[in-house]
Protein backbone atom coordinates (compact mmCIF):
# COMPACT_ATOMS: atom_id res chain seq x y z
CA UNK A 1 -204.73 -134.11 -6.52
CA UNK A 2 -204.69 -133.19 -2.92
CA UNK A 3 -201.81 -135.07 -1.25
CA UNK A 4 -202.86 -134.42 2.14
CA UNK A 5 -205.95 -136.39 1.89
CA UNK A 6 -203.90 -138.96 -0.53
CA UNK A 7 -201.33 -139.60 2.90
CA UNK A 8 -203.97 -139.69 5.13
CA UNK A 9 -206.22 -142.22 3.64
CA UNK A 10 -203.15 -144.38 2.60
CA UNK A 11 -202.18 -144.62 6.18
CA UNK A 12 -205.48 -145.42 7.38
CA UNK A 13 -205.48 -148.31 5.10
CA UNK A 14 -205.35 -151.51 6.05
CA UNK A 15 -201.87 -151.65 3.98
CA UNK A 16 -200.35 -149.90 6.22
CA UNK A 17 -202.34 -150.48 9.72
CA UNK A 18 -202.22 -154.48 9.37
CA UNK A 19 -200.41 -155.76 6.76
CA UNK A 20 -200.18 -159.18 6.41
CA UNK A 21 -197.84 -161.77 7.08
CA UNK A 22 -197.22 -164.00 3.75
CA UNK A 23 -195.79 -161.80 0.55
CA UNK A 24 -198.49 -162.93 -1.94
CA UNK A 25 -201.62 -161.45 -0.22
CA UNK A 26 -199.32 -158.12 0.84
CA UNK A 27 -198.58 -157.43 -3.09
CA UNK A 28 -202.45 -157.82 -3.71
CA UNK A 29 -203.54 -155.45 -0.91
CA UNK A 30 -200.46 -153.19 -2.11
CA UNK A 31 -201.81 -153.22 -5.83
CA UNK A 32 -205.81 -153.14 -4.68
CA UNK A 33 -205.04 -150.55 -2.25
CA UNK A 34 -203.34 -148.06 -4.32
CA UNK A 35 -205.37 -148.90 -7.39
CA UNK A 36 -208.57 -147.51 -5.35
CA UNK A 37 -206.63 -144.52 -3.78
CA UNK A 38 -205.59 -143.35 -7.29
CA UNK A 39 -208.92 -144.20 -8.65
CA UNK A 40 -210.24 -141.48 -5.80
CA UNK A 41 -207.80 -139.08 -5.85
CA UNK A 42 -206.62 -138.95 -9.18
CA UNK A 43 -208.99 -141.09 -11.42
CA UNK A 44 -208.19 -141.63 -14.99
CA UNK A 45 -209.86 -138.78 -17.69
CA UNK A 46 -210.66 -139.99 -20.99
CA UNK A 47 -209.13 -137.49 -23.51
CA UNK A 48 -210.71 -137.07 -27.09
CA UNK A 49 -207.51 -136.21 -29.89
CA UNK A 50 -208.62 -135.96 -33.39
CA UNK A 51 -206.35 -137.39 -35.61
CA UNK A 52 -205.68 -135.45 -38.82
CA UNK A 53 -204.66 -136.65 -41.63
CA UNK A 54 -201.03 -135.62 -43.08
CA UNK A 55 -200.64 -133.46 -45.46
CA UNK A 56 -198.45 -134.32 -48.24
CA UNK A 57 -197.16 -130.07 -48.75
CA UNK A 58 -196.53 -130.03 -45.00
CA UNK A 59 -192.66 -130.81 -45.88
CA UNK A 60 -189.82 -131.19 -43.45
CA UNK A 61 -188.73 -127.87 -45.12
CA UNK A 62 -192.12 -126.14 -44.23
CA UNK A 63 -191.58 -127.48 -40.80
CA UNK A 64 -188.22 -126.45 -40.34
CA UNK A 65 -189.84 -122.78 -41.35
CA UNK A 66 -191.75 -122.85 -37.77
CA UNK A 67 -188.73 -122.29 -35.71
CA UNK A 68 -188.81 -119.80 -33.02
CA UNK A 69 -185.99 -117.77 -34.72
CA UNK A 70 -188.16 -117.56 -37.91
CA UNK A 71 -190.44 -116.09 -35.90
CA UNK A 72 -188.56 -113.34 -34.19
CA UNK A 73 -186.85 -112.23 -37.40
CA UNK A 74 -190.36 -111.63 -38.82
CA UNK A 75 -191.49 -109.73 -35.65
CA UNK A 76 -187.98 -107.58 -35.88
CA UNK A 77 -189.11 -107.08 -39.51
CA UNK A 78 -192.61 -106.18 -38.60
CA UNK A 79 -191.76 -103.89 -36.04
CA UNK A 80 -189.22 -102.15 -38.40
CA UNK A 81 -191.94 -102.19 -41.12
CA UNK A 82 -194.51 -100.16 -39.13
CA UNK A 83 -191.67 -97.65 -37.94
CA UNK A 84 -191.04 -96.68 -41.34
CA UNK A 85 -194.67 -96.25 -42.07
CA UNK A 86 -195.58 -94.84 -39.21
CA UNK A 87 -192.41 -92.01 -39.44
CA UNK A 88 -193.44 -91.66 -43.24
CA UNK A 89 -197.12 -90.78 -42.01
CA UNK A 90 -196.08 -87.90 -39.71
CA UNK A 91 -193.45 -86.52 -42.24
CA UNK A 92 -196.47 -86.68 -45.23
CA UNK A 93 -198.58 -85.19 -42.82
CA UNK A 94 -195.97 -82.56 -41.63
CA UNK A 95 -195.10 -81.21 -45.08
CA UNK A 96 -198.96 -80.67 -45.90
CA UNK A 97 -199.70 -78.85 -42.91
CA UNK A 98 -196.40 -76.61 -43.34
CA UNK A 99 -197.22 -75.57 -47.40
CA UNK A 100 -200.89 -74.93 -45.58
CA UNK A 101 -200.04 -72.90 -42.99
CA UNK A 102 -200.48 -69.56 -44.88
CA UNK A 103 -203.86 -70.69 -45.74
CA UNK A 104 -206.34 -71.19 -42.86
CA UNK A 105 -208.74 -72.83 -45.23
CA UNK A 106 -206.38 -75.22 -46.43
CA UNK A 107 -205.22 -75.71 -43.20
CA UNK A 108 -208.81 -76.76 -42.02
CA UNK A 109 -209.14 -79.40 -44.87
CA UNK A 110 -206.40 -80.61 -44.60
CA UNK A 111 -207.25 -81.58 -40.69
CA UNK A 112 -210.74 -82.25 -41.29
CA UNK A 113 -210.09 -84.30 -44.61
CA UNK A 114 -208.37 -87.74 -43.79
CA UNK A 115 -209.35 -87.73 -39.90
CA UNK A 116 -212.45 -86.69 -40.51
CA UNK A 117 -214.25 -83.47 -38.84
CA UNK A 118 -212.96 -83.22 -35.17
């Protein structure tokens, strides 16, 4: 909503440059007056939400499972998870290349074998 504009229409309005006199009519320019300025500036968007249906496993437990902690204890895990794999892949891939490097042609499939030729 741009407030500027919002302020500057509302005090060109005739709320605000002649009000009048008796209570009754200044509530119902006060109410009409602001009703159209909102219905300018800011009018009312008609939202779709699809309702789902509950689901009778979704339990208070399951739920509970969705916390934030939950979460970062399984991305700690993770991340520890693909260390280990990840050191275990250089160390597997160490010890073949060091029994191959007496062997040049061992050496070469072991490099072009998994990785493919490079």
């Amino acid at each position: 909503m741009d407030s500027d504009s919002f302020r500057t229409e509302l005090q060109r309005s005739a709320l605000l440059v002649s009000p009048p006199d008796n209570v009754d009519e200044l509530v119902a320019l006060y109410n009409s007056t602001l009703t159209a300025l909102l219905d300018k500036f800011a009018p009312v968007k008609k939202r779709c939400i699809t309702e789902r249906p509950d689901t009778a496993w979704f339990t208070p437990e399951v739920r509970k499972s969705r916390l934030e902690v939950d979460r970062q204890i399984y991305r700690h895990t993770r991340s520890q998870c693909s260390a280990i794999i990840v050191k275990a892949r250089s160390q597997y891939v160490m010890n073949i290349l060091s029994s191959a490097v007496s062997d040049s042609r061992k050496m070469f499939a072991v490099v072009n074998g998994p990785w493919g030729k490079m």
